[in-house]
N, C-alpha and C. Protein backbone atom coordinates (compact mmCIF):
# COMPACT_ATOMS: atom_id res chain seq x y z
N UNK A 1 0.85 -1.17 0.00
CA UNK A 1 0.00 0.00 0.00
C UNK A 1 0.90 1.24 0.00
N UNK A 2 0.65 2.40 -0.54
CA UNK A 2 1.30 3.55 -0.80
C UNK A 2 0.18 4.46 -0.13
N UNK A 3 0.51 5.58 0.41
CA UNK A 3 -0.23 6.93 0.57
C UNK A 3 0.75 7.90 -0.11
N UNK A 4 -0.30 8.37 -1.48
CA UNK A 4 -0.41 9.66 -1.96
C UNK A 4 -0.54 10.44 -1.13
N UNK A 5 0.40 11.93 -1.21
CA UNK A 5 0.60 12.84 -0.04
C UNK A 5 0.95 14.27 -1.53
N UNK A 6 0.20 15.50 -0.78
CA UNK A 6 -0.07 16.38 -1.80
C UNK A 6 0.54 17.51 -0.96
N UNK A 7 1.26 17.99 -1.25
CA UNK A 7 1.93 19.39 -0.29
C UNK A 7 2.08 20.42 -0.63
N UNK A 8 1.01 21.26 -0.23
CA UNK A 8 0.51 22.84 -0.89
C UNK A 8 1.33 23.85 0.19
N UNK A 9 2.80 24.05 -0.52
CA UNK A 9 3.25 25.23 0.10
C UNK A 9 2.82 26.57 0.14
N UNK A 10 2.48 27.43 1.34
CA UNK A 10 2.16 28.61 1.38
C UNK A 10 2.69 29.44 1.81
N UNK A 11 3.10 30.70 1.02
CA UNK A 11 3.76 31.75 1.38
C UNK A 11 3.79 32.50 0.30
N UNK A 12 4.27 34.13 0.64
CA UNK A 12 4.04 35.40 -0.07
C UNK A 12 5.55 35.18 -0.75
N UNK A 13 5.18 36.02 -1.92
CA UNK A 13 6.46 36.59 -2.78
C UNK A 13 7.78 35.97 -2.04
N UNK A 14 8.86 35.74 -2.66
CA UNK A 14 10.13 35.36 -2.23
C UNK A 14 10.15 34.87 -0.77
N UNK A 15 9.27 33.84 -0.53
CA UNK A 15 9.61 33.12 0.62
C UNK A 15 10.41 31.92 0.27
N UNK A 16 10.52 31.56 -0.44
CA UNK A 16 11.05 30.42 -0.99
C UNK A 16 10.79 28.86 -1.55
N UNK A 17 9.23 29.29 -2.05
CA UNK A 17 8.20 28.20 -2.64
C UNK A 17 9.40 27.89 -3.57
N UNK A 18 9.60 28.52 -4.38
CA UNK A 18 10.18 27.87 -5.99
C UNK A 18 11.52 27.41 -5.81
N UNK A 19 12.13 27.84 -5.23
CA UNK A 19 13.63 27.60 -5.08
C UNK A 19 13.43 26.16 -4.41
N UNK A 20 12.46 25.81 -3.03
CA UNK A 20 13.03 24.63 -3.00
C UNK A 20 12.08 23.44 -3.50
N UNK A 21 11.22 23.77 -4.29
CA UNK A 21 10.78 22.93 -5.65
C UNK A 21 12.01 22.78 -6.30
N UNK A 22 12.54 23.21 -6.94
CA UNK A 22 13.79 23.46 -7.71
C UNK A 22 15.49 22.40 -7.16
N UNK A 23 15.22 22.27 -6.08
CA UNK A 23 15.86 21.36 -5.15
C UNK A 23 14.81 20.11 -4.75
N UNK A 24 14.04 19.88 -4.96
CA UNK A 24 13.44 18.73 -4.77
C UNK A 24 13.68 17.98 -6.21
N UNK A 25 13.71 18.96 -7.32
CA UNK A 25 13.88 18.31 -8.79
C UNK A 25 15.30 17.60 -8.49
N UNK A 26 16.25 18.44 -8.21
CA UNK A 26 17.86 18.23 -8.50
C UNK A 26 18.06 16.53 -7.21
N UNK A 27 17.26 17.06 -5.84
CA UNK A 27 17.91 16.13 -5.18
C UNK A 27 16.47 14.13 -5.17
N UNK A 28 15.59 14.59 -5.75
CA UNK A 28 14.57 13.41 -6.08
C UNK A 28 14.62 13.12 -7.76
N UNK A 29 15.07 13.95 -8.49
CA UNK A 29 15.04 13.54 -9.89
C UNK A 29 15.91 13.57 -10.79
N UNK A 30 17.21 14.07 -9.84
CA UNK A 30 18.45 14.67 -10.91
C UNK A 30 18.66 15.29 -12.12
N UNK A 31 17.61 16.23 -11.49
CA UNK A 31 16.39 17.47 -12.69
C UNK A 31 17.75 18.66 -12.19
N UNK A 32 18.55 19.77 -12.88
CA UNK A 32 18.98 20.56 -12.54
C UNK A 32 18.35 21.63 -13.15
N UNK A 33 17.14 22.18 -12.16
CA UNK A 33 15.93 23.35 -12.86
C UNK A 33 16.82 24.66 -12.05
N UNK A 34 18.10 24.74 -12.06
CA UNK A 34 17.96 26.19 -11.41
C UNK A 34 17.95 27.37 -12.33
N UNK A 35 18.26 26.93 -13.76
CA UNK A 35 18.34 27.71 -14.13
C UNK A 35 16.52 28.31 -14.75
N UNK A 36 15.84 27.23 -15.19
CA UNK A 36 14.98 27.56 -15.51
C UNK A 36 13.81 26.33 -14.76
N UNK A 37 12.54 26.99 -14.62
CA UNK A 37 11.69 25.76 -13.52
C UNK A 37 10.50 26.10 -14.45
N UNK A 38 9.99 24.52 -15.32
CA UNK A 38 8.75 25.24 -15.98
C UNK A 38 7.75 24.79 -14.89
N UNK A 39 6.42 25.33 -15.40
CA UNK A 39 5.16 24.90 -14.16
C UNK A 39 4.68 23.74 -14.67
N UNK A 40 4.09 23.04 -13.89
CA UNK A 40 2.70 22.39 -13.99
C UNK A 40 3.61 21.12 -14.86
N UNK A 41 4.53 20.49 -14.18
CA UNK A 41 5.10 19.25 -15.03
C UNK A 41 4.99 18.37 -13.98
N UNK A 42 5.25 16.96 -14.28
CA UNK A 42 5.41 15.33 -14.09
C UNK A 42 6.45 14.80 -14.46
N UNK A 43 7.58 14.97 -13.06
CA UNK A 43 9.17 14.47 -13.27
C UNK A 43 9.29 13.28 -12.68
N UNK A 44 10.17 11.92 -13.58
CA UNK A 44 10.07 10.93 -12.73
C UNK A 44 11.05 10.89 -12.11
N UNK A 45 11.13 10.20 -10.73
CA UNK A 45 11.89 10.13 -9.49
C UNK A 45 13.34 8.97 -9.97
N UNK A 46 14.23 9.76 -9.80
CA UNK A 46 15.40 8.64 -9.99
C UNK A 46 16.13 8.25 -8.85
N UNK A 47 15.74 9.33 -7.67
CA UNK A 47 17.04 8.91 -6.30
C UNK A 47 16.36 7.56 -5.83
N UNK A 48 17.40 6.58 -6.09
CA UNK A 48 17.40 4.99 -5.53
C UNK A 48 17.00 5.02 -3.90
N UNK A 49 17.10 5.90 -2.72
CA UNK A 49 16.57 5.77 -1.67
C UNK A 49 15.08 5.83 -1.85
N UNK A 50 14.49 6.04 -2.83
CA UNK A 50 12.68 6.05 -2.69
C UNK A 50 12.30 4.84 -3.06
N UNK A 51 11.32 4.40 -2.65
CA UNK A 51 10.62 2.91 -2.70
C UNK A 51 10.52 2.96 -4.33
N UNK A 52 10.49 1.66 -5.17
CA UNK A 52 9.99 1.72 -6.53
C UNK A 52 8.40 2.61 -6.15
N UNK A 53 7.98 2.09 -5.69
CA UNK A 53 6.81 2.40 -5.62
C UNK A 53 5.94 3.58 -5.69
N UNK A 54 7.29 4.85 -5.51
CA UNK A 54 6.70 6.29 -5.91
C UNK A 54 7.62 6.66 -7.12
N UNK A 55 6.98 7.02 -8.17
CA UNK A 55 7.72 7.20 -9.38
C UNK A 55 8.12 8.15 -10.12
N UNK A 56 7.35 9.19 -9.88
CA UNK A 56 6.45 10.41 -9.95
C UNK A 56 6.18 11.26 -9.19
N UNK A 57 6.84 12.54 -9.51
CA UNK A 57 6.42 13.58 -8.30
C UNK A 57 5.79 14.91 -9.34
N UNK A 58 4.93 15.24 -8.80
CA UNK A 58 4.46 16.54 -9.85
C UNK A 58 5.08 18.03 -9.20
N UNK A 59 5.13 19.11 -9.87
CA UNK A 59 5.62 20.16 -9.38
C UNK A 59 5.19 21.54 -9.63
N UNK A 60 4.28 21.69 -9.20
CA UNK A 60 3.33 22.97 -9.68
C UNK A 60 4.30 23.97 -10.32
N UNK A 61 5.64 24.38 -9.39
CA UNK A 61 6.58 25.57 -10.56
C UNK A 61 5.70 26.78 -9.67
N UNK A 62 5.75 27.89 -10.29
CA UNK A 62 4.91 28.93 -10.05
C UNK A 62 3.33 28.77 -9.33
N UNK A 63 3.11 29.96 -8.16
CA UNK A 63 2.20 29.49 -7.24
C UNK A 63 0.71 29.82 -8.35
N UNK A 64 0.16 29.23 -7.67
CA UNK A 64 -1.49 29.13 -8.10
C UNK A 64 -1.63 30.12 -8.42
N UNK A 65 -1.37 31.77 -8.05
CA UNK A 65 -1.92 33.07 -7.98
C UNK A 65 -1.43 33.08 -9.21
N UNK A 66 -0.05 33.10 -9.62
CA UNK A 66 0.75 33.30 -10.78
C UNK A 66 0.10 32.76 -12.04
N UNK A 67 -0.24 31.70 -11.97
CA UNK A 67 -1.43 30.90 -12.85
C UNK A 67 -2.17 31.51 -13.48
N UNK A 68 -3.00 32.40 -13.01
CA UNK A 68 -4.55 33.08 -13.09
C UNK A 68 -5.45 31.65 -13.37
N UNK A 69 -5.67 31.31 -12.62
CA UNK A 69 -7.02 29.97 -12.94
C UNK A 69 -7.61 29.81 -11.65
N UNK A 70 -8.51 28.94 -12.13
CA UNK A 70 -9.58 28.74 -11.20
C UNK A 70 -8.90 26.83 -10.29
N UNK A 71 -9.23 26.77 -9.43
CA UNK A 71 -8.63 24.82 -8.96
C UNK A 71 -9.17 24.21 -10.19
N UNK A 72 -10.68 24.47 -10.51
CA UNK A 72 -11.31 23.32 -11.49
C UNK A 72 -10.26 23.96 -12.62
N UNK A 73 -10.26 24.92 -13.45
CA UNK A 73 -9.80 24.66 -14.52
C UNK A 73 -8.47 24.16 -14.61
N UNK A 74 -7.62 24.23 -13.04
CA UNK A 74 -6.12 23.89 -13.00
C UNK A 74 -6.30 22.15 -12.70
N UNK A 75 -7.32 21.89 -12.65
CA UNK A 75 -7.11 20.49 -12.18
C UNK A 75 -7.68 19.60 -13.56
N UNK A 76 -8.52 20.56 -14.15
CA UNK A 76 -8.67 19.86 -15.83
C UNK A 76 -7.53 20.03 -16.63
N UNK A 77 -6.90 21.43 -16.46
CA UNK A 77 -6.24 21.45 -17.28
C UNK A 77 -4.69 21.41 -17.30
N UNK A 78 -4.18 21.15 -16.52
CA UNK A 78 -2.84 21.34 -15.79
C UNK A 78 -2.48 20.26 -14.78
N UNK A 79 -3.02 19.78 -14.28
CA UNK A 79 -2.42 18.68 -12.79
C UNK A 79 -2.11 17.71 -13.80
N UNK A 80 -1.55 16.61 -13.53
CA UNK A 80 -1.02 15.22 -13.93
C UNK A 80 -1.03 14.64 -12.44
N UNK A 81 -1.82 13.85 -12.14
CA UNK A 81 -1.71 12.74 -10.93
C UNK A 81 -0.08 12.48 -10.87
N UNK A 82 0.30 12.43 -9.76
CA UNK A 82 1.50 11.39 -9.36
C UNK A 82 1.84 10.97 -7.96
N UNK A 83 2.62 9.83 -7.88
CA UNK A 83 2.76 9.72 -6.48
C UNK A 83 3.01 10.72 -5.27
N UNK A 84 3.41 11.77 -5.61
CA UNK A 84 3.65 13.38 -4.66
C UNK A 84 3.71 13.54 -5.87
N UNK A 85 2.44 15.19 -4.84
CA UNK A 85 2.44 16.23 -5.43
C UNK A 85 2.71 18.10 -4.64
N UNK A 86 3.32 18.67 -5.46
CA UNK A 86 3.61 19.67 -4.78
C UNK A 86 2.73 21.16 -5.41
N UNK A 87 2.21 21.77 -4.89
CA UNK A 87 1.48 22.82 -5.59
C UNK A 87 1.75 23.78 -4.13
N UNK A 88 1.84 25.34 -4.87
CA UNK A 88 1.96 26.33 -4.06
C UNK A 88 0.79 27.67 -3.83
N UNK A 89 0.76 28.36 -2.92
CA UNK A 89 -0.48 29.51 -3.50
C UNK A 89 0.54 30.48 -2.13
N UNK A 90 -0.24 31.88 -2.90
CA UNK A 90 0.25 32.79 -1.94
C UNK A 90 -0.22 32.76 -0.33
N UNK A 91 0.24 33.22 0.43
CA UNK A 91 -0.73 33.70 1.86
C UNK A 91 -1.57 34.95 1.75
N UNK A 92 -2.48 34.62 1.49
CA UNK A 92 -3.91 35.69 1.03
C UNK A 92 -4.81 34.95 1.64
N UNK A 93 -5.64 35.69 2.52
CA UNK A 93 -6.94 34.78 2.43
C UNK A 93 -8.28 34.70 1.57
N UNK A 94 -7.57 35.81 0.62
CA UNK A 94 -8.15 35.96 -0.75
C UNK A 94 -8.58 34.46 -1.44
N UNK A 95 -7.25 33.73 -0.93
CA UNK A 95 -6.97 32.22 -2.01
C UNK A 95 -7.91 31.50 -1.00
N UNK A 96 -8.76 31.46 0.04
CA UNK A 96 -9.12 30.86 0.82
C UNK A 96 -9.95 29.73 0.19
N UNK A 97 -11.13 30.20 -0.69
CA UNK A 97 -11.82 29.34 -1.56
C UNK A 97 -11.29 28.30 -2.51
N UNK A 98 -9.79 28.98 -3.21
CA UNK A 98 -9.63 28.48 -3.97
C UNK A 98 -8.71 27.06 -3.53
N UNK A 99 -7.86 27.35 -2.45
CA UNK A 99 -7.59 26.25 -1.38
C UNK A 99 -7.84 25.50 -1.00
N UNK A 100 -9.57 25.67 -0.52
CA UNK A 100 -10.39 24.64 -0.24
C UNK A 100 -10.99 24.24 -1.49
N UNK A 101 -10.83 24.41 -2.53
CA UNK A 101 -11.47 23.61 -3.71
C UNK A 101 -10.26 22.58 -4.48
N UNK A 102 -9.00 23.39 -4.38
CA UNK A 102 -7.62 22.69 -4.35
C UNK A 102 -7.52 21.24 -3.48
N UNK A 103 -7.74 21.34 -2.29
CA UNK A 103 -8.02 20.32 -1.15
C UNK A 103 -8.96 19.29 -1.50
N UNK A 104 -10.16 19.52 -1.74
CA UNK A 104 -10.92 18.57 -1.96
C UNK A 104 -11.20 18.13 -3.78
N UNK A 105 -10.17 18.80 -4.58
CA UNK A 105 -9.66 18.04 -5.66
C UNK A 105 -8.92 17.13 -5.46
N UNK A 106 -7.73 17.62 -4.85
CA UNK A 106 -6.62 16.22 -4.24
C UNK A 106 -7.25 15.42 -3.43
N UNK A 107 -7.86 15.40 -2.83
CA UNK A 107 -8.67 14.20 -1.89
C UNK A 107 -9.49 13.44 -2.80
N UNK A 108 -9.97 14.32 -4.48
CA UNK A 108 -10.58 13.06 -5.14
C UNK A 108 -9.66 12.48 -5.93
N UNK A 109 -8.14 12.55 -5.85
CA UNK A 109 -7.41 11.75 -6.17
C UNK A 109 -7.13 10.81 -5.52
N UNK A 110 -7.26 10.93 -3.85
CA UNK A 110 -6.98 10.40 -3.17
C UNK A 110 -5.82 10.68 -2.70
N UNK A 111 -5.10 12.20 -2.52
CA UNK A 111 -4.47 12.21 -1.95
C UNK A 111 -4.73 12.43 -0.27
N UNK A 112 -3.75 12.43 0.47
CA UNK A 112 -3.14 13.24 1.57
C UNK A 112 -3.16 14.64 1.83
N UNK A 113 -3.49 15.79 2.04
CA UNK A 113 -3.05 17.19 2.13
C UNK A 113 -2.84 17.65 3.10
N UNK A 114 -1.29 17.97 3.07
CA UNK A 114 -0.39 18.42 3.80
C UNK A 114 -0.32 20.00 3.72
N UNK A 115 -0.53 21.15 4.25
CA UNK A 115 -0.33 22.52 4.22
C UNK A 115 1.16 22.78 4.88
N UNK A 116 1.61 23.13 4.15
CA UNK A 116 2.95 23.72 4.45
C UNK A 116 3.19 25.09 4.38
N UNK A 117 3.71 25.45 5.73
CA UNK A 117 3.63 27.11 6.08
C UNK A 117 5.04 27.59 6.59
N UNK A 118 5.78 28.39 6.42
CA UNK A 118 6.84 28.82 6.37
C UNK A 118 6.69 29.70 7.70
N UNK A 119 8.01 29.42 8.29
CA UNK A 119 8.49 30.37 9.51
C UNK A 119 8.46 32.22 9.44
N UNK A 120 8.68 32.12 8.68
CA UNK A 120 9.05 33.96 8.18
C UNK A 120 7.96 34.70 7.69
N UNK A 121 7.00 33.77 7.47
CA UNK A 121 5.39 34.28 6.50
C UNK A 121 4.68 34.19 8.10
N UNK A 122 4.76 34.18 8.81
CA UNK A 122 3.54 34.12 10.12
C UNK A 122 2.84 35.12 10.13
N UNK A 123 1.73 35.43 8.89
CA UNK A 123 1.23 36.65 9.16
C UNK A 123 -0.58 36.06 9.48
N UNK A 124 -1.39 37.47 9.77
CA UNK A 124 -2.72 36.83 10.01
C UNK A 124 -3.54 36.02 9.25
N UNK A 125 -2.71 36.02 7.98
CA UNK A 125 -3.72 35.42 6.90
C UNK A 125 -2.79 33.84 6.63
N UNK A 126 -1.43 33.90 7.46
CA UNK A 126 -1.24 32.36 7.23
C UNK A 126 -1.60 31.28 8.47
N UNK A 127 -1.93 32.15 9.16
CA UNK A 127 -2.77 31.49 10.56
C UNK A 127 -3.95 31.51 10.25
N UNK A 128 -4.73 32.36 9.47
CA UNK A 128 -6.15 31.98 8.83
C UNK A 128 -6.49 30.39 8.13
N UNK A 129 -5.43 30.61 6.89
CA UNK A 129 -5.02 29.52 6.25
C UNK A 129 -5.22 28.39 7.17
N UNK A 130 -4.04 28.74 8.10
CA UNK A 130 -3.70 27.10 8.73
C UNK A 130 -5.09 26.36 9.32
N UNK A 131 -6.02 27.17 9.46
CA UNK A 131 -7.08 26.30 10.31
C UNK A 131 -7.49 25.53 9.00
N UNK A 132 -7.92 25.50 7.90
CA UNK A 132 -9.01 24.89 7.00
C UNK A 132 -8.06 23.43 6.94
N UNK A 133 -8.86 22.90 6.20
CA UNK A 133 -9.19 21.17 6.91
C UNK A 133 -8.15 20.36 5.86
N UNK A 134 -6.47 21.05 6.67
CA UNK A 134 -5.62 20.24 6.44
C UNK A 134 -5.51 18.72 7.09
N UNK A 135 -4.76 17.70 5.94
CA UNK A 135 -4.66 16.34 6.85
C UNK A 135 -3.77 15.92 7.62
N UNK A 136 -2.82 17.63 7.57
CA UNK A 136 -1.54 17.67 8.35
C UNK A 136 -1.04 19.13 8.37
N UNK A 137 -0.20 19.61 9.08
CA UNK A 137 0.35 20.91 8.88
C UNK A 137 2.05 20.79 8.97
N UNK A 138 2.29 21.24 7.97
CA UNK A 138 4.37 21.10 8.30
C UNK A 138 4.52 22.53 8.67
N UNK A 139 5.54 22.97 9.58
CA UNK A 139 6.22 24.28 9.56
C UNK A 139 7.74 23.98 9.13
N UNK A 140 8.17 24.65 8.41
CA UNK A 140 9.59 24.97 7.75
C UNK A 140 10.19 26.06 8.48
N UNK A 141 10.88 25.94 9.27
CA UNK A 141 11.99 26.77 9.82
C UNK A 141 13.06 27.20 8.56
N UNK A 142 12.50 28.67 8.39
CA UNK A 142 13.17 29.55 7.59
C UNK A 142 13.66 31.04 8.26
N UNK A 143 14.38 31.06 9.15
CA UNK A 143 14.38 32.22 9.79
C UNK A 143 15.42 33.11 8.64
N UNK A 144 14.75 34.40 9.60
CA UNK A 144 15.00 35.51 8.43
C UNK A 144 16.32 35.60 9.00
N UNK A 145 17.44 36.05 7.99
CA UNK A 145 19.11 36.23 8.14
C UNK A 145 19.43 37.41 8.46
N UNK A 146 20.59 37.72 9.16
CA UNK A 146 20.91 38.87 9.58
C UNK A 146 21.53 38.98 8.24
N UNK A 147 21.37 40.83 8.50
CA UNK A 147 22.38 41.52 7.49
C UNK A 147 23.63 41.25 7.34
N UNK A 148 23.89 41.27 6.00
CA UNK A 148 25.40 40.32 5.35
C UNK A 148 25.58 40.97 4.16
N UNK A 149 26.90 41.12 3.88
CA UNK A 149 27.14 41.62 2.61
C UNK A 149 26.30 40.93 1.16
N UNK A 150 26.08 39.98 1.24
CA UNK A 150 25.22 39.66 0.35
C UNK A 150 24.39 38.74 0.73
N UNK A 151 23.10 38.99 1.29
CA UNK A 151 22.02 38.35 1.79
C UNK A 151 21.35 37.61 0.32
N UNK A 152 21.39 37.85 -0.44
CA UNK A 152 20.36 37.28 -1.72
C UNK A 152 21.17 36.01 -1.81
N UNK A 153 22.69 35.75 -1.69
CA UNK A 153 23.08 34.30 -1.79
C UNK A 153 23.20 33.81 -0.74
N UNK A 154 23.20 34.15 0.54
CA UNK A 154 23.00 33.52 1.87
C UNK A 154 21.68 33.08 1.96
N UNK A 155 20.44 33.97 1.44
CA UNK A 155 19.20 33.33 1.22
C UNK A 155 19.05 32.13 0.29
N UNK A 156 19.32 32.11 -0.80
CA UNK A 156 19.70 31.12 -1.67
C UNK A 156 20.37 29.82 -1.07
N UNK A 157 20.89 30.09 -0.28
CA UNK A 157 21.67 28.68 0.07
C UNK A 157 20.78 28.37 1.37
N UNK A 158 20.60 28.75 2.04
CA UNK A 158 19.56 28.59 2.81
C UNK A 158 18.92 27.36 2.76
N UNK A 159 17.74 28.53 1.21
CA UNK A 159 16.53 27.65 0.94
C UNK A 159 17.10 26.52 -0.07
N UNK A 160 18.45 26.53 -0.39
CA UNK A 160 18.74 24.88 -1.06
C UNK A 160 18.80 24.17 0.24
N UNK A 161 19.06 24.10 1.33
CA UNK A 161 19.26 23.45 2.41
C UNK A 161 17.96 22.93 3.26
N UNK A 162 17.01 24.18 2.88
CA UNK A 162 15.74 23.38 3.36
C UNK A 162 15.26 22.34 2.20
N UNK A 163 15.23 23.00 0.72
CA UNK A 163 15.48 21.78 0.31
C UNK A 163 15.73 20.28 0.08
N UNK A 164 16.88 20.41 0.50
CA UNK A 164 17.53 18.85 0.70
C UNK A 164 16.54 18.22 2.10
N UNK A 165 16.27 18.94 2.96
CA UNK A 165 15.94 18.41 4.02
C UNK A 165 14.36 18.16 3.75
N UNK A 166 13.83 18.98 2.79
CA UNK A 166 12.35 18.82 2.83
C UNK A 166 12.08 17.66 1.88
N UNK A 167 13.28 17.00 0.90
CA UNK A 167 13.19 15.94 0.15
C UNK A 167 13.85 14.82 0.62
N UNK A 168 14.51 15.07 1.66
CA UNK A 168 14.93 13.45 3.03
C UNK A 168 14.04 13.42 3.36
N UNK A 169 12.79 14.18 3.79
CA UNK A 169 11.67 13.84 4.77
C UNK A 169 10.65 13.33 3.81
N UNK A 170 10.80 13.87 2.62
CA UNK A 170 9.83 12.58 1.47
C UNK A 170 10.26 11.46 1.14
N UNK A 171 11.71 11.23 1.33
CA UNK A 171 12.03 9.91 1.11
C UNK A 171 11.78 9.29 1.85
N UNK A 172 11.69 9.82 3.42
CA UNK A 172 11.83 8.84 4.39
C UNK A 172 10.01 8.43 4.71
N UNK A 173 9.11 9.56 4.32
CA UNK A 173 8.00 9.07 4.54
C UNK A 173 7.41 8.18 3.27
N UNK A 174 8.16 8.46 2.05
CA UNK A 174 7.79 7.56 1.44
C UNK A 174 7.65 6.07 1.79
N UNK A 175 9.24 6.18 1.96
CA UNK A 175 9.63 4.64 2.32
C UNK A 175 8.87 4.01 3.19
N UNK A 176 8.34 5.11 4.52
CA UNK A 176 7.59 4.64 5.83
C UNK A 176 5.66 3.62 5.31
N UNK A 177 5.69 4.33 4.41
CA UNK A 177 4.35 4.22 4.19
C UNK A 177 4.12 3.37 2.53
N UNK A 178 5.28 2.77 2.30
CA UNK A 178 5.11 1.86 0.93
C UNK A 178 5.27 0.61 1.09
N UNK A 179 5.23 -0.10 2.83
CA UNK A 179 4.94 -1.92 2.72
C UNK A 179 4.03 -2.18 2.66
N UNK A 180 4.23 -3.69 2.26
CA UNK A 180 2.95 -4.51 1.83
C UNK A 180 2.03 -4.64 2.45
N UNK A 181 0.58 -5.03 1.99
CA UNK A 181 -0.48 -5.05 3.41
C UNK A 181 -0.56 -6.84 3.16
């Protein structure tokens, strides 16, 4: 048995949705998207620590807002099922509807939905967010960096580091949740 698990990162402008999509490609698919990350693709999984059994990870790329669509038309026209999936939206509670229609699309896949909320975004509208009827909540410890001669690549390396760590914790729950019944 496998559990499908769907992980809708949330956060505003340059929190670091895309960058560590972008590191989930390089360190689950030996995808090197830094230079360019298209949206709305279906990469298959090559790192040998994941069970055969997940093959497929999807990667939304750019958040939902960026899109301009509606969940239904993004889920007719854009999703590809796969064993994980990753999709992002801003912290607005603007997106509130569209979240919860996001949610109970992936649940008719049968996924999992996981809300993932970033340390540095704690604003009123990502504590709004967090209540609706996640099947889990992750927090990502992203604390904000002190001033440095060049903060834009200290940020950068950072969020490759949560990265790596946010794609050990899919391997490892993969693995947890792909024996036999």
């Amino acid at each position: 048995m496998f559990k499908y698990w769907a992980y809708v990162l949330i956060g505003n402008n340059a929190v670091g949705k895309t960058t560590i999509q972008k590191e989930l490609a390089l360190r689950l698919c030996s995808i090197d998207k830094f230079s360019r990350f298209d949206s709305n693709q279906n990469y298959k999984i090559s790192n040998t620590s994941m069970p055969s059994s997940a093959r497929h990870i999807f990667m939304m790329g750019r958040s939902f807002d960026e899109q301009n669509t509606t969940a239904s038309t993004f889920f007719r026209n854009n999703f590809h099922p796969s064993d994980i999936a990753i999709l992002s939206f801003h912290a607005q509670t603007s997106n509130t509807t569209e979240i919860i229609d996001t949610i109970r699309h992936l649940r008719r896949f049968h996924y999992n939905v996981s809300g993932v909320f970033f340390q540095n975004n704690q604003y009123g509208q990502t504590r709004d967010l967090a209540e609706l009827d996640w099947d889990e909540r992750l927090w990502i410890e992203n604390p904000p960096l002190k001033e440095s001669e060049d903060l834009t690549e200290d940020a950068y390396y950072q969020l490759r580091a949560i990265g790596a760590r946010f794609a050990t914790f899919l391997i490892k729950r993969s693995n947890q949740h792909c024996g036999e019944v």
